[in-house]
PDB file of N, CA and C in Angstrom:
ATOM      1  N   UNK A   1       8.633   2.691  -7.646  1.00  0.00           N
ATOM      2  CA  UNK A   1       7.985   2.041  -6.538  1.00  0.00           C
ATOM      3  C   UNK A   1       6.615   1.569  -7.001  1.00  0.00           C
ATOM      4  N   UNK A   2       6.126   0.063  -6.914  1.00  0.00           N
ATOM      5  CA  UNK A   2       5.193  -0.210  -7.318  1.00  0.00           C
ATOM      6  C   UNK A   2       4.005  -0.615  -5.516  1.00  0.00           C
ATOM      7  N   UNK A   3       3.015  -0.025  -6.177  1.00  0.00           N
ATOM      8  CA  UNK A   3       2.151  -0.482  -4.568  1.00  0.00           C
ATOM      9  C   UNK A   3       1.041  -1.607  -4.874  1.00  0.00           C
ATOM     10  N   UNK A   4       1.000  -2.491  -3.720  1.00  0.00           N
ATOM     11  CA  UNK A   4      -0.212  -3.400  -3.467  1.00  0.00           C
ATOM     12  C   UNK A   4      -0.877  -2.853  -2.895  1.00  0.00           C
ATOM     13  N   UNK A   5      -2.393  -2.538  -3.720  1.00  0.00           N
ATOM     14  CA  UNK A   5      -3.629  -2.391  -2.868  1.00  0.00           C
ATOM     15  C   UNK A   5      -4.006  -3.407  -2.195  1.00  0.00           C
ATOM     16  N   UNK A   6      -4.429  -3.329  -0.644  1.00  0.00           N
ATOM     17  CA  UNK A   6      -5.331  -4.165  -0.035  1.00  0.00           C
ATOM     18  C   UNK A   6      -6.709  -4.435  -0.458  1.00  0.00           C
ATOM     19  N   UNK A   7      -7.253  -5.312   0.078  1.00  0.00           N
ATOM     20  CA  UNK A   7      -8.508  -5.760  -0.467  1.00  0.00           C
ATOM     21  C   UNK A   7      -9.260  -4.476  -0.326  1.00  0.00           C
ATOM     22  N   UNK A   8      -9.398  -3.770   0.713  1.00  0.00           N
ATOM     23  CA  UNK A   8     -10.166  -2.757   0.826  1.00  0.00           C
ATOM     24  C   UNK A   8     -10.031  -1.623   0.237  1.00  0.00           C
ATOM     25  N   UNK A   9      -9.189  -1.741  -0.525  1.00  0.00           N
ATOM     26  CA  UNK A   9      -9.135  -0.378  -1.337  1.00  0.00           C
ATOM     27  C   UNK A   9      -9.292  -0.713  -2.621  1.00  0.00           C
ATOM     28  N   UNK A  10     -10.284  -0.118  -3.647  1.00  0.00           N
ATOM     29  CA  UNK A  10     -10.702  -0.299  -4.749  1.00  0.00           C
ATOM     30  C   UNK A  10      -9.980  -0.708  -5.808  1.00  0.00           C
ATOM     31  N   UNK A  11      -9.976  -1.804  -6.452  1.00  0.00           N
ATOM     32  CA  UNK A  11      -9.132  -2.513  -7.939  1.00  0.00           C
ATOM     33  C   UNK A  11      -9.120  -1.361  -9.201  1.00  0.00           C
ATOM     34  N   UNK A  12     -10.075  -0.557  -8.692  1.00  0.00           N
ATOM     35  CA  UNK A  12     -10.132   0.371 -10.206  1.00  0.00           C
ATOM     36  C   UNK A  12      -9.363   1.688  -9.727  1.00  0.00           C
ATOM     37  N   UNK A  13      -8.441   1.825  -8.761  1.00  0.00           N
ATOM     38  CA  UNK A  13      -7.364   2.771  -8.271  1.00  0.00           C
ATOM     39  C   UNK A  13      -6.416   2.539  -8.677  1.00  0.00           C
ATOM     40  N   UNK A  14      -6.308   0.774  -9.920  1.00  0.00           N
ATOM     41  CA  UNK A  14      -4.867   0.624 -10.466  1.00  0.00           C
ATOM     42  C   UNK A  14      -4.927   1.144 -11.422  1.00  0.00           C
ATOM     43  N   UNK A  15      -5.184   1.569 -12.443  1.00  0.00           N
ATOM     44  CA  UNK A  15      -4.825   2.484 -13.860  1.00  0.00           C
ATOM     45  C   UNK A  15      -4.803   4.063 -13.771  1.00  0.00           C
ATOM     46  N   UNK A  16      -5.126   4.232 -12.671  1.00  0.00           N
ATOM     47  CA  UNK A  16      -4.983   5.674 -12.301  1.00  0.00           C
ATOM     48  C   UNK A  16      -3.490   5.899 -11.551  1.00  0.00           C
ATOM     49  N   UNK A  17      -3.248   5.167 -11.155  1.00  0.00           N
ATOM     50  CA  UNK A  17      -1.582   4.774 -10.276  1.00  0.00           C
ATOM     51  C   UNK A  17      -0.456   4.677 -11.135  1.00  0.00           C
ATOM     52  N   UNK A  18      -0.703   3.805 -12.527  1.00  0.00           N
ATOM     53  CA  UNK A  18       0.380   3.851 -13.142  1.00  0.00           C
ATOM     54  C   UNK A  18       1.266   4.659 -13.712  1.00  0.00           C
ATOM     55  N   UNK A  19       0.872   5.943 -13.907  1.00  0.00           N
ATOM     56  CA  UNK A  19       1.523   7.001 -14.122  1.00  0.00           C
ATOM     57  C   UNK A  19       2.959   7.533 -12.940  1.00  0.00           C
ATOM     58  N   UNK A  20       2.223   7.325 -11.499  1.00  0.00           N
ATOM     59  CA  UNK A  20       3.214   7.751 -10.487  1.00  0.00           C
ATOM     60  C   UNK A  20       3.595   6.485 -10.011  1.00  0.00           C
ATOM     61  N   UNK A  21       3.206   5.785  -9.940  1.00  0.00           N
ATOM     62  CA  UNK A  21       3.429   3.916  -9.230  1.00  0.00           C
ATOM     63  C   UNK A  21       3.304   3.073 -10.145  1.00  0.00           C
ATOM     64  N   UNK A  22       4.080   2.849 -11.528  1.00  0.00           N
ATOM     65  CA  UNK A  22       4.276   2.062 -12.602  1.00  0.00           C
ATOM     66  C   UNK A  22       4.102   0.464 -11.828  1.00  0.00           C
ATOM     67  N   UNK A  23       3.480  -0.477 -12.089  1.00  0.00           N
ATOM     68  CA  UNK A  23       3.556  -1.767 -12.024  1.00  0.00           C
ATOM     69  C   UNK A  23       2.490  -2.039 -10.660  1.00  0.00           C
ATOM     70  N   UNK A  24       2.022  -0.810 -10.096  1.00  0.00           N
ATOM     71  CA  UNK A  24       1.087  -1.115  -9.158  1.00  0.00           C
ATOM     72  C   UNK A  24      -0.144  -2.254  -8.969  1.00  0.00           C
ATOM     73  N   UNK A  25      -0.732  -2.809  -8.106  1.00  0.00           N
ATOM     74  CA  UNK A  25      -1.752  -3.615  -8.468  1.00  0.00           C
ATOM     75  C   UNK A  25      -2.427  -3.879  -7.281  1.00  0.00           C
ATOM     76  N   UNK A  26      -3.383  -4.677  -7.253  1.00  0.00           N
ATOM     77  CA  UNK A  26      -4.616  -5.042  -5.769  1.00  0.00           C
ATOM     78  C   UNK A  26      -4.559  -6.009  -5.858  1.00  0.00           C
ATOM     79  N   UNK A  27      -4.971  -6.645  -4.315  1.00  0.00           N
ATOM     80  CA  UNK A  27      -4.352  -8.144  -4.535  1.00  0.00           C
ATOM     81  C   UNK A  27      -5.493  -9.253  -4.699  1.00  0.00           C
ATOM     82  N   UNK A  28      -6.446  -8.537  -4.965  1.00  0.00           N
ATOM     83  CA  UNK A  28      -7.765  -9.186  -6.273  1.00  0.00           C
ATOM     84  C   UNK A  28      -7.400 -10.086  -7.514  1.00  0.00           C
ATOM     85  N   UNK A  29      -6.380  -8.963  -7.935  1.00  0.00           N
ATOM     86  CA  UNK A  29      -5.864  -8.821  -9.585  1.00  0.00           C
ATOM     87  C   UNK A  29      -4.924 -10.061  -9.521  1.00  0.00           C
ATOM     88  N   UNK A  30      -4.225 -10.050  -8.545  1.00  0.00           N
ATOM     89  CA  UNK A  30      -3.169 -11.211  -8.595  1.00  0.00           C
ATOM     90  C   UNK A  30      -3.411 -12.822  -7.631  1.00  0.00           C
ATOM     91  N   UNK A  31      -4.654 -12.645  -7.489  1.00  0.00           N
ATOM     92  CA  UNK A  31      -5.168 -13.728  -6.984  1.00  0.00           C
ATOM     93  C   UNK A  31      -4.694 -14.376  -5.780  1.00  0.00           C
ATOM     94  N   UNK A  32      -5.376 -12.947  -4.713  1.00  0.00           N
ATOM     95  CA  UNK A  32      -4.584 -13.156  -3.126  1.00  0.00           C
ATOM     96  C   UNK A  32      -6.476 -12.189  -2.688  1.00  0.00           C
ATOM     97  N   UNK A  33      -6.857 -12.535  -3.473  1.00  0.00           N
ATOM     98  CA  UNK A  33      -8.343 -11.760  -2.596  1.00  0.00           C
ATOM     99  C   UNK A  33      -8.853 -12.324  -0.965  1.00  0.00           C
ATOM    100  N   UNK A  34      -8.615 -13.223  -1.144  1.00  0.00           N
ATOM    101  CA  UNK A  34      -9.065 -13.587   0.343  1.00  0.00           C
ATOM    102  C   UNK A  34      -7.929 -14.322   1.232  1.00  0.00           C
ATOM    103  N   UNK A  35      -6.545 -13.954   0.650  1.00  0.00           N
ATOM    104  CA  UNK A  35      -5.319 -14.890   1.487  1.00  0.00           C
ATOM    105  C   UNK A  35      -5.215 -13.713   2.462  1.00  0.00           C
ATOM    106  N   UNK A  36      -4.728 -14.415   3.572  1.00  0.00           N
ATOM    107  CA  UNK A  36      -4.733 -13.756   4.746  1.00  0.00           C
ATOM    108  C   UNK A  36      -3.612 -12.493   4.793  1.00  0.00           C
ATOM    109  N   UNK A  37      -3.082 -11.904   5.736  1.00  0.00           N
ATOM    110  CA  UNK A  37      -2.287 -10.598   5.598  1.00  0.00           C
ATOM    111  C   UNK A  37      -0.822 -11.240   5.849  1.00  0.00           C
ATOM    112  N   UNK A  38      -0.596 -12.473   6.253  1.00  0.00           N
ATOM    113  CA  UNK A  38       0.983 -13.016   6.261  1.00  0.00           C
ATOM    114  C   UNK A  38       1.159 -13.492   4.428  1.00  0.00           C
ATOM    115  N   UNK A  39       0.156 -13.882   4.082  1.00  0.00           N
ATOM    116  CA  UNK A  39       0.252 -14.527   2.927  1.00  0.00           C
ATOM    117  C   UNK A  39       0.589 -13.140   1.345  1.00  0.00           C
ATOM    118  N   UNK A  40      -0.329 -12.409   2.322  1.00  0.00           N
ATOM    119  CA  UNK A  40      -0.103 -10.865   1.153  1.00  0.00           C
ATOM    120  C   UNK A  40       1.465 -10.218   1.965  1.00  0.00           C
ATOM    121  N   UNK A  41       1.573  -9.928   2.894  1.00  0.00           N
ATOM    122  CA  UNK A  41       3.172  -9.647   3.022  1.00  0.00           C
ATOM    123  C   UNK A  41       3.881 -10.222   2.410  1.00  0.00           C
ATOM    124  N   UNK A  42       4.215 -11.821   2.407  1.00  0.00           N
ATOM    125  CA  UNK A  42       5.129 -12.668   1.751  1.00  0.00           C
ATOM    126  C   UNK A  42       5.178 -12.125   0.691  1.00  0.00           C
ATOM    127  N   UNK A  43       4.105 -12.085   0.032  1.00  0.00           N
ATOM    128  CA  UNK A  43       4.125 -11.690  -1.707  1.00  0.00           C
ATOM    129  C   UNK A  43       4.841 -10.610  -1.642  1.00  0.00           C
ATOM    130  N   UNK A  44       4.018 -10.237  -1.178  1.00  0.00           N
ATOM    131  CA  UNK A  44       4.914  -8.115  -1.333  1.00  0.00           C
ATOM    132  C   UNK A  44       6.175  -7.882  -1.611  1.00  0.00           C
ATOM    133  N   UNK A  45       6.521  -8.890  -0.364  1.00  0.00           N
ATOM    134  CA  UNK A  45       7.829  -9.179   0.328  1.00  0.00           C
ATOM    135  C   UNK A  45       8.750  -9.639  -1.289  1.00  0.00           C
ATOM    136  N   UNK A  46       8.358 -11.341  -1.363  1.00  0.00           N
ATOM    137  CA  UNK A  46       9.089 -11.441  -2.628  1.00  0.00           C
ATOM    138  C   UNK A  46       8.800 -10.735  -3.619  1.00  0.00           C
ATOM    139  N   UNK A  47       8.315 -10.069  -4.330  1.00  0.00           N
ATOM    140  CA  UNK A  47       8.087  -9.405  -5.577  1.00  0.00           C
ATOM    141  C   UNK A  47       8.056  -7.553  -5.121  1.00  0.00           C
ATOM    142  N   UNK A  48       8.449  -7.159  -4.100  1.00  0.00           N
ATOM    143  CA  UNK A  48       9.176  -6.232  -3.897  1.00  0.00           C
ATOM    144  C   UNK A  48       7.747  -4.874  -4.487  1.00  0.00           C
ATOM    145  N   UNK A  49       7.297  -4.941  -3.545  1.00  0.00           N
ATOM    146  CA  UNK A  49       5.728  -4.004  -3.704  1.00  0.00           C
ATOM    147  C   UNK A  49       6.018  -3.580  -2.215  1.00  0.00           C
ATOM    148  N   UNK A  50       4.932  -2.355  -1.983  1.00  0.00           N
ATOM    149  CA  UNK A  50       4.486  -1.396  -1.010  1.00  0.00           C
ATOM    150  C   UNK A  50       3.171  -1.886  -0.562  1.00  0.00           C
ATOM    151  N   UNK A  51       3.212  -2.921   0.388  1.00  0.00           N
ATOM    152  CA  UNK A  51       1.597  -2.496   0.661  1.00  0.00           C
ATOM    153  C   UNK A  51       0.553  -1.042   0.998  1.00  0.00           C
ATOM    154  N   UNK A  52      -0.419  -0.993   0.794  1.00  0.00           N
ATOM    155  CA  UNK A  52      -1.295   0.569   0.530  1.00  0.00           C
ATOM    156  C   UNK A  52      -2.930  -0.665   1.544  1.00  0.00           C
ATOM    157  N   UNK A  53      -2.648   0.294   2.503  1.00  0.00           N
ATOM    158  CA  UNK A  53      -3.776  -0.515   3.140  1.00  0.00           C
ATOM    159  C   UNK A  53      -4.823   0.731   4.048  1.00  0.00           C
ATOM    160  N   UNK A  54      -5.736   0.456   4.621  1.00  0.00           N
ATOM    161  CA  UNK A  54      -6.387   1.056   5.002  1.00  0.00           C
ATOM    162  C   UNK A  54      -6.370   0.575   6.986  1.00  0.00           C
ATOM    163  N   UNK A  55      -6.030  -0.756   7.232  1.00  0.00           N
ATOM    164  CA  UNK A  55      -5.670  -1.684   8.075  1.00  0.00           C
ATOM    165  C   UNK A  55      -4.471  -1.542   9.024  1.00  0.00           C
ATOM    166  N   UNK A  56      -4.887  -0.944  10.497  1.00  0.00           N
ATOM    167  CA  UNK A  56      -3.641  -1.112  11.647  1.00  0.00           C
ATOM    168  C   UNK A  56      -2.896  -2.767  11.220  1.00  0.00           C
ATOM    169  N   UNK A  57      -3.306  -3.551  10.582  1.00  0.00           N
ATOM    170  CA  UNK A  57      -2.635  -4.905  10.508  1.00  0.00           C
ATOM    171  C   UNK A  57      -1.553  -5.163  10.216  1.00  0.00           C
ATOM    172  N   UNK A  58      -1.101  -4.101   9.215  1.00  0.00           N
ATOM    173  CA  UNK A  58       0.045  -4.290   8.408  1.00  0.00           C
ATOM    174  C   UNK A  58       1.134  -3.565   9.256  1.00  0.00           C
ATOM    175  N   UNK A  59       0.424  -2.337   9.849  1.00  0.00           N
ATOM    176  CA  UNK A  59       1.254  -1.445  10.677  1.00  0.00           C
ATOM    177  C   UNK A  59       1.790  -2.397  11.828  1.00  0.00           C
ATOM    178  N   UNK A  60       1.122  -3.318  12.167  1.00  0.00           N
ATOM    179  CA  UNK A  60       1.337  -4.008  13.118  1.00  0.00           C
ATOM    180  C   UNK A  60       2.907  -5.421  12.924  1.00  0.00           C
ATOM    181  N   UNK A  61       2.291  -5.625  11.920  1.00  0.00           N
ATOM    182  CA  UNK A  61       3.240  -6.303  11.006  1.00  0.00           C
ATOM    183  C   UNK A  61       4.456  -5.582  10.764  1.00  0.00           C
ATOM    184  N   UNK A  62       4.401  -4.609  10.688  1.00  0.00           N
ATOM    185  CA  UNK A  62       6.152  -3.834  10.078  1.00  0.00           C
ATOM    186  C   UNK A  62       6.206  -3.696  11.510  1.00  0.00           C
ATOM    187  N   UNK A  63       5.529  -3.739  12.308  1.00  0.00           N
ATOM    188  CA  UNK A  63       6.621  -3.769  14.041  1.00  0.00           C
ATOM    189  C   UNK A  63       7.385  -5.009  14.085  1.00  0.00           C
ATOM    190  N   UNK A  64       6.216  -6.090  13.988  1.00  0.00           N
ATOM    191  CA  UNK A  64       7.096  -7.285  14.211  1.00  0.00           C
ATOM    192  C   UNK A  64       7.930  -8.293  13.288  1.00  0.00           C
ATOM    193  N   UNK A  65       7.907  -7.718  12.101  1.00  0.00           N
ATOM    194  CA  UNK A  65       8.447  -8.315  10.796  1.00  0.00           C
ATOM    195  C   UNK A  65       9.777  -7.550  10.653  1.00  0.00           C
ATOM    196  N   UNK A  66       9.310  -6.089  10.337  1.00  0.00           N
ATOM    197  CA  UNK A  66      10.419  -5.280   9.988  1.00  0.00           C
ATOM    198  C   UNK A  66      10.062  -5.305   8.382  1.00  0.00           C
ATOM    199  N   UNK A  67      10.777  -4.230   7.261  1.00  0.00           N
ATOM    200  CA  UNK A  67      10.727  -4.275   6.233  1.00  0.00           C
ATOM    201  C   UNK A  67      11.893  -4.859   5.542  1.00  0.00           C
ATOM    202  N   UNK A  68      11.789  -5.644   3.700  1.00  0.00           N
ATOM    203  CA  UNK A  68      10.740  -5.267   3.284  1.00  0.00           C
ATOM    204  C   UNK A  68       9.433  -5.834   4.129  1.00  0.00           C
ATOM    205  N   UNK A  69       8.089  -5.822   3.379  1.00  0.00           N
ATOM    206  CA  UNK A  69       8.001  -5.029   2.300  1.00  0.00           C
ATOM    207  C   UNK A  69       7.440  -3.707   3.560  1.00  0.00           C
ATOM    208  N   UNK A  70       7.405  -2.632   2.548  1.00  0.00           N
ATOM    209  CA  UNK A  70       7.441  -1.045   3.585  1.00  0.00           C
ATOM    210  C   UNK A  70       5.383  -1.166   3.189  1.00  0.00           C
ATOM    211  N   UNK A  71       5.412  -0.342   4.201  1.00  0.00           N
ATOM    212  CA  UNK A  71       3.493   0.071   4.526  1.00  0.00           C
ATOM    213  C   UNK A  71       2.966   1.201   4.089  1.00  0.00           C
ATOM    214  N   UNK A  72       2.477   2.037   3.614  1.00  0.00           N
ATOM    215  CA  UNK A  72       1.800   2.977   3.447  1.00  0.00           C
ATOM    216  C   UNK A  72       0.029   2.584   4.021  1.00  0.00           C
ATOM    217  N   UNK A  73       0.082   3.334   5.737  1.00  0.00           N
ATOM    218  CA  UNK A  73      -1.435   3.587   6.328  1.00  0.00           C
ATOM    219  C   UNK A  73      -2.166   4.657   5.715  1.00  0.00           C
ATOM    220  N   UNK A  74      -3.261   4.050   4.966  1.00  0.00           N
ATOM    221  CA  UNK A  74      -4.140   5.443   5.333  1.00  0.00           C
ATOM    222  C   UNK A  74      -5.325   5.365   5.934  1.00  0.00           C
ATOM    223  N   UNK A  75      -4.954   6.461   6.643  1.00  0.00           N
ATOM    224  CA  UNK A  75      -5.782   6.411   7.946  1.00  0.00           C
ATOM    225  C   UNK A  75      -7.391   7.380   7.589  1.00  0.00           C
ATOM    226  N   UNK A  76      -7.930   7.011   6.506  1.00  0.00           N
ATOM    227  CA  UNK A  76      -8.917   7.942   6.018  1.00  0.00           C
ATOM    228  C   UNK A  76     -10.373   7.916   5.976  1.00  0.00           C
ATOM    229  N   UNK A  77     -10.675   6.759   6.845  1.00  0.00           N
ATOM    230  CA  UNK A  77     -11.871   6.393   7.056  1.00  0.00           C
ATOM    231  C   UNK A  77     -12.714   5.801   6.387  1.00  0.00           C
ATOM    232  N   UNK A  78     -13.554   5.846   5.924  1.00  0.00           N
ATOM    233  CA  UNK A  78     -14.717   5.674   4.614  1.00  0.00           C
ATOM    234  C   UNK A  78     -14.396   6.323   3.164  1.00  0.00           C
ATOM    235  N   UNK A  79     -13.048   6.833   3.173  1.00  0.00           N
ATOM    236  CA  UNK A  79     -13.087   7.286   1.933  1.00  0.00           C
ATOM    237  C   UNK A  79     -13.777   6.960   0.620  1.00  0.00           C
ATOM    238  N   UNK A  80     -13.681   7.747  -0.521  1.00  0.00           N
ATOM    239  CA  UNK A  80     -14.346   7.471  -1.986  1.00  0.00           C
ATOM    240  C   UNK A  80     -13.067   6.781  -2.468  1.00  0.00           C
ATOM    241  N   UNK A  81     -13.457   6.543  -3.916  1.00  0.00           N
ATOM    242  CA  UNK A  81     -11.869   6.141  -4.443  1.00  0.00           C
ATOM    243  C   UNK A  81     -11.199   7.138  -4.694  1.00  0.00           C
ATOM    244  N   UNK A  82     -12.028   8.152  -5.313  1.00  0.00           N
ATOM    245  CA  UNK A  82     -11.402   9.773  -5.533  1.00  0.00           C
ATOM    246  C   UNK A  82     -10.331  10.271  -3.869  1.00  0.00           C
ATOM    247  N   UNK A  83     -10.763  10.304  -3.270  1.00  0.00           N
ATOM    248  CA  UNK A  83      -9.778  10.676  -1.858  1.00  0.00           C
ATOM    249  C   UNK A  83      -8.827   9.788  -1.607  1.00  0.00           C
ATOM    250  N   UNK A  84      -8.742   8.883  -1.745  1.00  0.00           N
ATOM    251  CA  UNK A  84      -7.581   7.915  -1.728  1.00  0.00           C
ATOM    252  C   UNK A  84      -6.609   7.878  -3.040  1.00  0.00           C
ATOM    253  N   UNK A  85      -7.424   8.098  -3.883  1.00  0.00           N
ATOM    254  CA  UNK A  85      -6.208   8.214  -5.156  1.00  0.00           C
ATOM    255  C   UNK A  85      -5.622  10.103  -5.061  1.00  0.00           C
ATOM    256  N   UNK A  86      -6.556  10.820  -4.652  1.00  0.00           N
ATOM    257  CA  UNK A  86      -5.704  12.080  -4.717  1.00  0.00           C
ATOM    258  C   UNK A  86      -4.669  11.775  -3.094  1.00  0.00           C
ATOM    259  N   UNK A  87      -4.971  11.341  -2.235  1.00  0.00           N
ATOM    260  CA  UNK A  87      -3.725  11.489  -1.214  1.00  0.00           C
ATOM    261  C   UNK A  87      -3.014  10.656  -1.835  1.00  0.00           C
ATOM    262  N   UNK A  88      -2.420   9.316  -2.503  1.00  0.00           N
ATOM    263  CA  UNK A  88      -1.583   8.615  -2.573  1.00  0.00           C
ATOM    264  C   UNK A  88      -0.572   9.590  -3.420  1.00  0.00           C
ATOM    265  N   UNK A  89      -1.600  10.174  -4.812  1.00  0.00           N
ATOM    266  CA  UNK A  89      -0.771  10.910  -5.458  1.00  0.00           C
ATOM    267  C   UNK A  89      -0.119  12.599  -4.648  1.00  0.00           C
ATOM    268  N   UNK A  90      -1.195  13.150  -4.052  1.00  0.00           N
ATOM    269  CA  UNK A  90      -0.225  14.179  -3.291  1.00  0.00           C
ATOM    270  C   UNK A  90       0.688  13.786  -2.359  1.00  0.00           C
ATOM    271  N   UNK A  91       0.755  12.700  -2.191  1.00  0.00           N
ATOM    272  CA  UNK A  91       1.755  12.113  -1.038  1.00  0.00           C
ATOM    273  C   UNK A  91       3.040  11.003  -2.218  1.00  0.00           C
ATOM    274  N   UNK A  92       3.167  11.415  -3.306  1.00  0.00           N
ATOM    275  CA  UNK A  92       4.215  10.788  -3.822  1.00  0.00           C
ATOM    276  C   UNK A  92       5.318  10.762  -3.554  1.00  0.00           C
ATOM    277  N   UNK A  93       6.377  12.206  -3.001  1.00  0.00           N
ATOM    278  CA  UNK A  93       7.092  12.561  -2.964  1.00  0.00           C
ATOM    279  C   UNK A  93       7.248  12.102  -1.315  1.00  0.00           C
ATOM    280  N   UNK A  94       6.451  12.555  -0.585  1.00  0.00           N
ATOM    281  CA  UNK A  94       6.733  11.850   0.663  1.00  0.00           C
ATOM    282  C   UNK A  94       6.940  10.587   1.069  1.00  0.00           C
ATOM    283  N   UNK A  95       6.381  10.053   0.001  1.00  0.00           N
ATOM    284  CA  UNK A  95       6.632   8.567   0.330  1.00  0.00           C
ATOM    285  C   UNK A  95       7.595   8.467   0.458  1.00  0.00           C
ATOM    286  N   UNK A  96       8.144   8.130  -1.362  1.00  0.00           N
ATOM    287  CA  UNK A  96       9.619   7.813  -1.682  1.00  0.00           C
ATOM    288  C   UNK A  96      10.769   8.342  -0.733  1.00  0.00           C
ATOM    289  N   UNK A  97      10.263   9.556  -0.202  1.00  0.00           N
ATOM    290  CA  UNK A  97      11.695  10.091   0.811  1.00  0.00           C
ATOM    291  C   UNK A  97      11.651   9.264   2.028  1.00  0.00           C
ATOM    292  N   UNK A  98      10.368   8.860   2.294  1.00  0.00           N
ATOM    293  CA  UNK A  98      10.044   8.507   3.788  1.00  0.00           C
ATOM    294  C   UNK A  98      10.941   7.005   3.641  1.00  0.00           C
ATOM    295  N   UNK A  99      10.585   6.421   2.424  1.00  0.00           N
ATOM    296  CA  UNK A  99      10.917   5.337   2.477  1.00  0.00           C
ATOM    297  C   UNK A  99      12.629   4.949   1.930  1.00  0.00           C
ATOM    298  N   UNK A 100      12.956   6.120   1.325  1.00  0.00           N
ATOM    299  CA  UNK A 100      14.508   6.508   1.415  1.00  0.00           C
ATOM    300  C   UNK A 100      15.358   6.589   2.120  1.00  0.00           C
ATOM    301  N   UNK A 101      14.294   6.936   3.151  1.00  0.00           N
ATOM    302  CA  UNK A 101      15.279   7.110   4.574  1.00  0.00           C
ATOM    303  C   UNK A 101      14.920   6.063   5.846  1.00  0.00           C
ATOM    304  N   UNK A 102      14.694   5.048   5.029  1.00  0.00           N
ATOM    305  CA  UNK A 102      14.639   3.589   6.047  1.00  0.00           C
ATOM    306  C   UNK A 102      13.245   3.559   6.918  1.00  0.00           C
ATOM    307  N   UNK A 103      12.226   4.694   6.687  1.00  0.00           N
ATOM    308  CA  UNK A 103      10.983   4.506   7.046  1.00  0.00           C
ATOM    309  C   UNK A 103      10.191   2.967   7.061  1.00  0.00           C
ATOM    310  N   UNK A 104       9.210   2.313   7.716  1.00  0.00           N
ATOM    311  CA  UNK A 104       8.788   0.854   7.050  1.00  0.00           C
ATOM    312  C   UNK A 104       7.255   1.516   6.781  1.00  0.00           C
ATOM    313  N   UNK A 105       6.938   2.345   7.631  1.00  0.00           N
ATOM    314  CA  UNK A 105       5.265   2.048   7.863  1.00  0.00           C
ATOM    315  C   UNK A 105       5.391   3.931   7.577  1.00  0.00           C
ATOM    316  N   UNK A 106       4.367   4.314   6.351  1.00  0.00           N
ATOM    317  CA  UNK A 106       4.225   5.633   6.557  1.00  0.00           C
ATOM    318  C   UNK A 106       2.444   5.935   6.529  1.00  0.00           C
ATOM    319  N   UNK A 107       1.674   6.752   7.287  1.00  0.00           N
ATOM    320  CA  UNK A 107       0.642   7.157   7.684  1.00  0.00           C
ATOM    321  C   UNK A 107       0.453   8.061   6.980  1.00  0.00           C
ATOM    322  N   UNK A 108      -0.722   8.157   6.428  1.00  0.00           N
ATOM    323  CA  UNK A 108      -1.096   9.350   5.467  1.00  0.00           C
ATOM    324  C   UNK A 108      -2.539   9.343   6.278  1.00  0.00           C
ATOM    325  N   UNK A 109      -3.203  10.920   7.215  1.00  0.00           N
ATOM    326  CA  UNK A 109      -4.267  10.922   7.670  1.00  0.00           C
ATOM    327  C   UNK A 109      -4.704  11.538   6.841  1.00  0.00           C
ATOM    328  N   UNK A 110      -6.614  11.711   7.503  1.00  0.00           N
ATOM    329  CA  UNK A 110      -7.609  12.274   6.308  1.00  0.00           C
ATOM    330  C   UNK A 110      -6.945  13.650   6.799  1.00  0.00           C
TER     331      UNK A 110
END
């Protein structure tokens, strides 16, 4: 499972990811920094990524879209990059099941 960081979550959270989320990336890196959130779904969508957002937007989006592509919320406030990269990684295993089992949108709180 590879994840798209949203703009708001730090570009330097991708080399720390590749170990558990091989092919991960922010959508800085792939030159979607300021395209709007239909324009970063599409992508997701075709090239088959997880968005990783910090944003009710997307959550909002897997209501009315449906998956792909699947959501990972985190709902963590002001986090550091350190707190966001340790929940994504303690939450590995949950993901993948969540999203195994036809989940679209999974919430990870602080």
């Amino acid at each position: 499972m590879k994840l798209l960081l949203d703009e708001n979550l730090s570009r330097r959270l991708v080399p720390f990811l590749q170990s558990a989320f091989p092919g991960s990336t922010q959508v800085a890196l792939i030159g979607l920094e300021r395209a709007d959130d239909r324009a970063i779904w599409q992508y997701a969508r075709e090239h088959d990524f997880v968005i990783v957002t910090k944003d009710a937007d997307y959550y909002d989006l897997s209501l009315l879209l449906g998956s792909p592509p699947d959501v990972v919320w985190l709902q963590v406030g002001n986090a550091d990059k350190a707190i966001v990269l340790n929940k994504l990684l303690a939450n590995q295993q949950m993901i993948e099941s969540g999203f195994a089992k036809g989940l679209a949108c999974i919430e990870i709180l602080e």
